[in-house]
Protein backbone atom coordinates (compact mmCIF):
# COMPACT_ATOMS: atom_id res chain seq x y z
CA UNK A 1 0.00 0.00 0.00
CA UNK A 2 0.94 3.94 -0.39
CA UNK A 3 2.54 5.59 2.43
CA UNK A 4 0.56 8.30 3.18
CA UNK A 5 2.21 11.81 5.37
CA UNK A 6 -0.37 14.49 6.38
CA UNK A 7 1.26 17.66 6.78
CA UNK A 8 0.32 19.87 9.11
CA UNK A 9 1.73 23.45 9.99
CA UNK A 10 1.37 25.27 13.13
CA UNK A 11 1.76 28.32 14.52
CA UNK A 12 0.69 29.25 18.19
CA UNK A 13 -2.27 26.28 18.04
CA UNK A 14 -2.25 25.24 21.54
CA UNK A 15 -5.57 25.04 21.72
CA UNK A 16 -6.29 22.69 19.36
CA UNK A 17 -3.38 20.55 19.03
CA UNK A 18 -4.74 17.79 20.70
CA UNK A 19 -7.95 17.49 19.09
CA UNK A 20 -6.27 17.81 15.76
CA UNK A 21 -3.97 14.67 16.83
CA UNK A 22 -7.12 12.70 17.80
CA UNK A 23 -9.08 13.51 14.89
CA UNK A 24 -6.69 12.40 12.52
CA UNK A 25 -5.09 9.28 14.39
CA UNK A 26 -8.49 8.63 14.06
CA UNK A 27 -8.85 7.91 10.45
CA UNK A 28 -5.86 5.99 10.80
CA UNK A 29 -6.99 3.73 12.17
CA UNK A 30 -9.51 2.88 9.09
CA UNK A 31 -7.04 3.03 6.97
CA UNK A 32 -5.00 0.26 4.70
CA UNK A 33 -2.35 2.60 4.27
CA UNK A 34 0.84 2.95 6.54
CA UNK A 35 0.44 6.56 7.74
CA UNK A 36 2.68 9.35 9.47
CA UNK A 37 1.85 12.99 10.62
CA UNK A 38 4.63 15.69 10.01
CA UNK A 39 3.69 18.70 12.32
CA UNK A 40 5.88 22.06 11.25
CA UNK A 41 5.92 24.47 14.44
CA UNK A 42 6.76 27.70 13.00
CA UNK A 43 8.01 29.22 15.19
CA UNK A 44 5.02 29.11 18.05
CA UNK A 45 5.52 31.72 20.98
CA UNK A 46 3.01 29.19 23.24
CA UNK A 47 3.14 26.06 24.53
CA UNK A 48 2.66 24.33 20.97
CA UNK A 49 6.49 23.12 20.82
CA UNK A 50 6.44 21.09 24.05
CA UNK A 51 2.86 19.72 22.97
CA UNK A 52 4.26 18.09 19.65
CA UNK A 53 7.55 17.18 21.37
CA UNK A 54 5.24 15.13 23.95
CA UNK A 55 2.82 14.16 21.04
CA UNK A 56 6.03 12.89 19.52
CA UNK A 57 7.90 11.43 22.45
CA UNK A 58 4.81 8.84 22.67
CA UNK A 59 4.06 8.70 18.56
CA UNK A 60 6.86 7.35 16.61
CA UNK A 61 4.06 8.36 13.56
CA UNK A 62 4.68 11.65 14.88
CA UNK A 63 7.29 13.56 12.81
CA UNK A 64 8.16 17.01 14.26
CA UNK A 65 9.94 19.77 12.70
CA UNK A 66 11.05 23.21 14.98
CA UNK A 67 11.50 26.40 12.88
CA UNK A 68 14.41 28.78 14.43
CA UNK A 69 11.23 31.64 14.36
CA UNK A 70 8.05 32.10 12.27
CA UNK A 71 9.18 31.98 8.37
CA UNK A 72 4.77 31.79 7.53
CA UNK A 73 2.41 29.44 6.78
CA UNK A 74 3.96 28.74 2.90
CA UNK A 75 7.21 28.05 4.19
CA UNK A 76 5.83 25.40 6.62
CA UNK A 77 4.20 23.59 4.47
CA UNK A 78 7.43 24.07 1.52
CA UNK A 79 9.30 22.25 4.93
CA UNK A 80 6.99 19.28 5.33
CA UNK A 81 6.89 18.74 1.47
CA UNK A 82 10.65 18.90 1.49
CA UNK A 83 10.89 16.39 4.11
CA UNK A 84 8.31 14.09 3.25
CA UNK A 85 9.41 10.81 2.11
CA UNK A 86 6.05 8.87 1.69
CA UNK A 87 4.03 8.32 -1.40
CA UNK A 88 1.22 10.68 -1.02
CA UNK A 89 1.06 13.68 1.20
CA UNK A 90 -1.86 15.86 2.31
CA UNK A 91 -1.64 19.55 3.51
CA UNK A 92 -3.78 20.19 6.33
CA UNK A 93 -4.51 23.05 8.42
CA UNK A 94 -4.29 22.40 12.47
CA UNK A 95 -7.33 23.97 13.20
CA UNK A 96 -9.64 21.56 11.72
CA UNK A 97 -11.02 23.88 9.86
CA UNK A 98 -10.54 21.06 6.56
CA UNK A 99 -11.59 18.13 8.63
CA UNK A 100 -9.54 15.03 8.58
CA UNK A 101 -12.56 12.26 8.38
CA UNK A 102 -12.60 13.47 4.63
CA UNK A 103 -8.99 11.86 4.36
CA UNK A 104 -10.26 8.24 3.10
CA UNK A 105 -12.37 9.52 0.55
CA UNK A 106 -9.78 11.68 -0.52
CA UNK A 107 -7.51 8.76 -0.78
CA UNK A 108 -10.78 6.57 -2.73
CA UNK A 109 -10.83 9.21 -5.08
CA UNK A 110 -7.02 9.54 -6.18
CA UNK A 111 -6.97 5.63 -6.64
CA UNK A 112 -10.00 5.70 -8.36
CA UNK A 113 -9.07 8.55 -10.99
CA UNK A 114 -5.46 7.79 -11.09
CA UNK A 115 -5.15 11.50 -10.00
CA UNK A 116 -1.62 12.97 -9.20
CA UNK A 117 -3.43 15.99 -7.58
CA UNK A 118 -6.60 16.03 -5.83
CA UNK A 119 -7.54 19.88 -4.82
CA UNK A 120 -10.44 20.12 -2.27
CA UNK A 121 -13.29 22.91 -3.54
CA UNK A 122 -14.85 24.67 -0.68
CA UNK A 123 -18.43 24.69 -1.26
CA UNK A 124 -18.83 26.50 1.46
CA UNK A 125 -17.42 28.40 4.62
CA UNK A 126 -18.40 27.90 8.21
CA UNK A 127 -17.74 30.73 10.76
CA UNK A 128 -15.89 33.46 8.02
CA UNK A 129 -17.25 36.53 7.75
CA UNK A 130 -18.95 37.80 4.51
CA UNK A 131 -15.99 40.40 3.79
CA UNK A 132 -13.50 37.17 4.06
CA UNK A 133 -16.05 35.03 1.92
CA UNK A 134 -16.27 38.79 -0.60
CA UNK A 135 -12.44 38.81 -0.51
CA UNK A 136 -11.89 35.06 -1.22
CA UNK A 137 -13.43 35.04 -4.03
CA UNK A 138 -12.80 38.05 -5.97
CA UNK A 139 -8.94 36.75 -4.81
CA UNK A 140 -9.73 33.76 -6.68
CA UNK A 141 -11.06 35.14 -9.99
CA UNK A 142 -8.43 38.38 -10.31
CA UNK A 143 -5.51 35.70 -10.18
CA UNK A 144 -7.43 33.56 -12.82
CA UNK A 145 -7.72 37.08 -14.82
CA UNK A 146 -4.15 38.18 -14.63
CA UNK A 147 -1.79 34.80 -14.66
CA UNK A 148 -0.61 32.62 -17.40
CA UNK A 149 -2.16 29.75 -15.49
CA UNK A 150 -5.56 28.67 -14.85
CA UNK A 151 -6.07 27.84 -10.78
CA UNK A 152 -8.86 25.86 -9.14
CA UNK A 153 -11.32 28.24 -7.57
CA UNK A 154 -12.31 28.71 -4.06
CA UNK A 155 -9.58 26.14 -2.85
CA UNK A 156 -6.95 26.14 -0.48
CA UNK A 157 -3.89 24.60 0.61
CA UNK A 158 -6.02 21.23 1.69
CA UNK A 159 -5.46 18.52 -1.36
CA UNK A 160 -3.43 15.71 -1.90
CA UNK A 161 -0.34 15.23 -3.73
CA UNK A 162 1.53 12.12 -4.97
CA UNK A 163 5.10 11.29 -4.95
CA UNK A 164 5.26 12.83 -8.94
CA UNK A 165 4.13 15.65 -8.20
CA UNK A 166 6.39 15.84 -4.40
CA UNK A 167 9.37 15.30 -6.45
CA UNK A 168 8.96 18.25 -8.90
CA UNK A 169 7.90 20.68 -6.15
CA UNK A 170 10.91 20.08 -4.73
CA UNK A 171 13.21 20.70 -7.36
CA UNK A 172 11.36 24.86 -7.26
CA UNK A 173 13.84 26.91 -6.31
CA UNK A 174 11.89 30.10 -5.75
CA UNK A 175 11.99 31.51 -1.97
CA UNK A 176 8.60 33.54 -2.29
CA UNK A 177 6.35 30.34 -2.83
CA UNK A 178 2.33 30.67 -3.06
CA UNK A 179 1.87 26.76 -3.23
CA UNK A 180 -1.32 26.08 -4.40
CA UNK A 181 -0.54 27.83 -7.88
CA UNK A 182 2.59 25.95 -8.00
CA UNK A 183 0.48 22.91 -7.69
CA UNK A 184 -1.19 24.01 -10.60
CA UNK A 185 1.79 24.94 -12.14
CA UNK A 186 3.64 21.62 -12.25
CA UNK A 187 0.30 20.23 -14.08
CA UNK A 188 -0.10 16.31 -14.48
CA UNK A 189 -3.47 14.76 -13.52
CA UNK A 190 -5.46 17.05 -11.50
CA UNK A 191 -9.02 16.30 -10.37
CA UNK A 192 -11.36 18.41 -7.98
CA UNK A 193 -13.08 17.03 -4.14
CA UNK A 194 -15.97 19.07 -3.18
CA UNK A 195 -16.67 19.75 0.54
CA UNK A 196 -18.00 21.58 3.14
CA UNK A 197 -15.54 23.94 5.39
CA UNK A 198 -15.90 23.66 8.93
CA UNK A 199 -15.12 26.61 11.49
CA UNK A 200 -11.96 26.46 13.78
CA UNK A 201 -12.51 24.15 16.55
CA UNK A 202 -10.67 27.06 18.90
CA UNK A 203 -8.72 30.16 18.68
CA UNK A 204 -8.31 32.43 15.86
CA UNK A 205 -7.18 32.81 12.31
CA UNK A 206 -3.61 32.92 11.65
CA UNK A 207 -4.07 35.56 8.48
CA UNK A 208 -5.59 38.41 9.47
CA UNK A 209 -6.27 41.16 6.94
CA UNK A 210 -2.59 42.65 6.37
CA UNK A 211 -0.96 38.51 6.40
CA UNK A 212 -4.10 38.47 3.77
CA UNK A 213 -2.81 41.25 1.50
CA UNK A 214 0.66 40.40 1.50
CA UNK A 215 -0.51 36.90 0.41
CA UNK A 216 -2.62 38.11 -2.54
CA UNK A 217 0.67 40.55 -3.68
CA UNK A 218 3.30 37.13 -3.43
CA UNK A 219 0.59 35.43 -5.39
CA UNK A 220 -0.25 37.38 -8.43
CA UNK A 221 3.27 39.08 -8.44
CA UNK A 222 5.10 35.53 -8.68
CA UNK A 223 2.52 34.35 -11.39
CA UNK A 224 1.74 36.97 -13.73
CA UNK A 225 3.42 40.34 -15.57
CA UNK A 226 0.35 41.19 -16.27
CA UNK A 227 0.67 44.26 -13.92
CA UNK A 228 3.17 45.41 -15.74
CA UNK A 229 1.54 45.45 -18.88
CA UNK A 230 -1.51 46.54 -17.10
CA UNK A 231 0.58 50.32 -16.34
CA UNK A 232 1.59 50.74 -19.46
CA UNK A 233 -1.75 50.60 -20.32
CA UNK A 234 -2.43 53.04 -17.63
CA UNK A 235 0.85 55.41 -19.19
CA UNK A 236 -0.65 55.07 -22.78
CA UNK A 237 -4.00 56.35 -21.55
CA UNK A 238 -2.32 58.88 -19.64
CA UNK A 239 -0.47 59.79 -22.65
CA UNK A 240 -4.16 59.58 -25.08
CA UNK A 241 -5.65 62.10 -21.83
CA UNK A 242 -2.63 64.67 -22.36
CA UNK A 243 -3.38 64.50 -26.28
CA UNK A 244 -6.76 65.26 -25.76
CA UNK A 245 -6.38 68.32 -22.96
CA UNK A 246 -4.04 69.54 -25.04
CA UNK A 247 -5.91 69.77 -28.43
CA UNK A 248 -8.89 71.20 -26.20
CA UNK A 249 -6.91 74.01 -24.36
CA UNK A 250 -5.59 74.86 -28.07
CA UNK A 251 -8.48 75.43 -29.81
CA UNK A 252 -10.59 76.29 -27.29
CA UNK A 253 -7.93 79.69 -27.00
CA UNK A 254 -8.52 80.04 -30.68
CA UNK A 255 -12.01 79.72 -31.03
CA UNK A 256 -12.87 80.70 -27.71
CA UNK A 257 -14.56 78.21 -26.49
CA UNK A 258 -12.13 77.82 -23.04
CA UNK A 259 -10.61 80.02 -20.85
CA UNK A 260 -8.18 77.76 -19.16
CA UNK A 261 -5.97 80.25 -17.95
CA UNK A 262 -8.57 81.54 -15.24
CA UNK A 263 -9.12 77.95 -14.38
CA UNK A 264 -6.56 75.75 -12.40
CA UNK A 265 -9.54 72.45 -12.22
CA UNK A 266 -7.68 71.34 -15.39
CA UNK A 267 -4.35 71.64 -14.15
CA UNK A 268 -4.48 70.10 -10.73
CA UNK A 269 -6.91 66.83 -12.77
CA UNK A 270 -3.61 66.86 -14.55
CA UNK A 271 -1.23 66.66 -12.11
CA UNK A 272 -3.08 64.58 -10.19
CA UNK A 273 -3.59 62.13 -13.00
CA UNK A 274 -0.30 61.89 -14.56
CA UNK A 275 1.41 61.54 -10.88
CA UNK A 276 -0.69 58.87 -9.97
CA UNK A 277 -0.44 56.45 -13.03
CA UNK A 278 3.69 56.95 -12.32
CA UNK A 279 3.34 56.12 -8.80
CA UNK A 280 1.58 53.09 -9.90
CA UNK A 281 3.84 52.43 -12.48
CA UNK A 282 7.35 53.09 -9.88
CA UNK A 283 5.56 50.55 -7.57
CA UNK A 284 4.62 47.80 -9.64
CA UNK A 285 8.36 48.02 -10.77
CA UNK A 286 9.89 48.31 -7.34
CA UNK A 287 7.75 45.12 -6.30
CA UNK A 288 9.02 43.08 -9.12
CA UNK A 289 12.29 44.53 -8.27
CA UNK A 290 12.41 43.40 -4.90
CA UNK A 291 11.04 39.76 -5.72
CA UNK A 292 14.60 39.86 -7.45
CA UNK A 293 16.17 41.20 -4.51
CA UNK A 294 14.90 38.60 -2.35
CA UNK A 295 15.25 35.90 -5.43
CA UNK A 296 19.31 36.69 -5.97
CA UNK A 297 19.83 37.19 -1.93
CA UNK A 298 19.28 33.07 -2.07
CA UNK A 299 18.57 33.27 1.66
CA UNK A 300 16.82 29.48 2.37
CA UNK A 301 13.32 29.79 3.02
CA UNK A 302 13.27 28.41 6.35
CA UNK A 303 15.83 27.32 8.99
CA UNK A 304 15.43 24.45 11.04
CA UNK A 305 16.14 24.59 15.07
CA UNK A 306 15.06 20.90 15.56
CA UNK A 307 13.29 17.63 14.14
CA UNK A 308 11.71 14.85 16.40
CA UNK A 309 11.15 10.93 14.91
CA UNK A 310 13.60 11.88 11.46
CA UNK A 311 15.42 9.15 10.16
CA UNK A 312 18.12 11.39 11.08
CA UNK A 313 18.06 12.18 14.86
């Protein structure tokens, strides 16, 4: 049978590390498949290290990786990917939120299709607000709009991934990684699992609104140039409005029609105008030019402080 690893990343879960652990020991137990967990602390400030180091210590399922400080939630999950050595893996969020008991269907589904990705659709969104619900999905559809490739809609991080696709994700050498289009990325056999989203069992969300924005700007800067091609759009129409004030100002003085010296409206709509599309412009370039700066700095994405149950230790 497959090996199976579910990865799981946390970051100050306390609260609900235990439950997660039950829940998903759990559906071990139904399964045919040999079966590990590989937990990714990322750098937790609470007690969530010394809970996976005791989960561990009693566990030898129980794979445990200790970031030197938070490096974010992409990062973790990069980590478990990198040191996953089963057959299949499956990315799963430690508050429950994508609930485990869905793993052997998952699992029915893959062998059934032959699938080398199976991406979970959200059908809907327990205990999210309607702004997060809004924001989710016009996320969804402006990335669709503006990349090169086509992603899943109204999915997340929570699908499964076989050893083809494992192997090629790990050969990425970008440090700026928004995972789920690099899923889609690598191609191969991709098939969708529909479900319903639970709330968190405890706490709160781990991407608040400014985590949120910063995630949106990695993804569509890392996928598409469409931005860039998007302000020079913006600089030929600001060129086109120039053309056209200009004409206007002239003939109106001729044939009297203006008086734009008495008026400064048009001159401040000007200013305005042709400042902001070259702030837009300066920024969209100084974005892409610090992706490069990050890119070329070839700082690793992560460090690792300590791993519990590694072949290794």
């Amino acid at each position: 049978m497959k090996k199976l690893a579910v990865i799981i990343p946390c970051f100050n879960e306390e609260q609900v590390i235990h439950e997660a652990y039950r829940r998903t020991k759990a559906v071990f137990e139904s399964l045919p498949n040999p079966a590990e967990i590989i937990y990714i602390n990322d750098g937790s400030r609470d007690q969530t290290p010394l809970l996976l180091d005791e989960i561990a210590a009693n566990d030898t399922q129980v794979k445990v990786i200790h970031f030197s400080r938070n490096f974010g939630h992409q990062s973790a999950v990069t980590a478990g990917i990198h040191h996953c050595d089963a057959d299949l893996a499956i990315i799963l969020d430690a508050d429950m939120q994508d609930p485990p008991e869905l793993i052997p269907e998952i699992l029915k589904l893959q062998e059934e299709t032959a699938a080398n990705v199976v991406y979970c659709v959200r059908k809907s969104r327990a205990g999210e607000s309607r702004f997060k619900l809004l924001s989710a999905k016009l996320f969804y559809r402006t990335m669709n709009a503006m990349s090169e490739v086509e992603f899943p809609l109204d999915t997340g991080d929570f699908r499964l991934i076989d050893r083809k696709v494992i192997d090629e994700f790990n050969q990425l050498k970008e440090k700026g990684k928004y995972i789920r289009g690099l899923v889609s990325w690598v191609g191969f056999k991709q098939v969708p699992f529909y479900y319903e989203r639970e709330a968190r069992i405890a706490g709160e969300t781990k991407y608040p609104f400014r985590k949120m924005i910063h995630f949106a700007s990695t993804a569509l800067l890392y996928f598409s140039k469409k931005p860039l091609t998007t302000v020079i759009g913006l600089g030929f129409l600001a060129v086109l409005v120039g053309i056209i004030l200009a004409v206007w100002f002239t003939l109106g003085k001729l044939y009297g029609f203006s008086n734009a010296e008495s008026g400064w409206t048009s001159i401040i709509f000007t200013i305005i105008f042709f400042g902001g599309v070259q702030l837009i412009t300066v920024g969209v370039l100084g974005q892409y030019i610090g992706i490069l700066f990050d890119e070329i700095k070839a700082r690793p994405e992560y460090i690792i402080d300590e791993k519990r149950n590694f072949t290794s230790d």
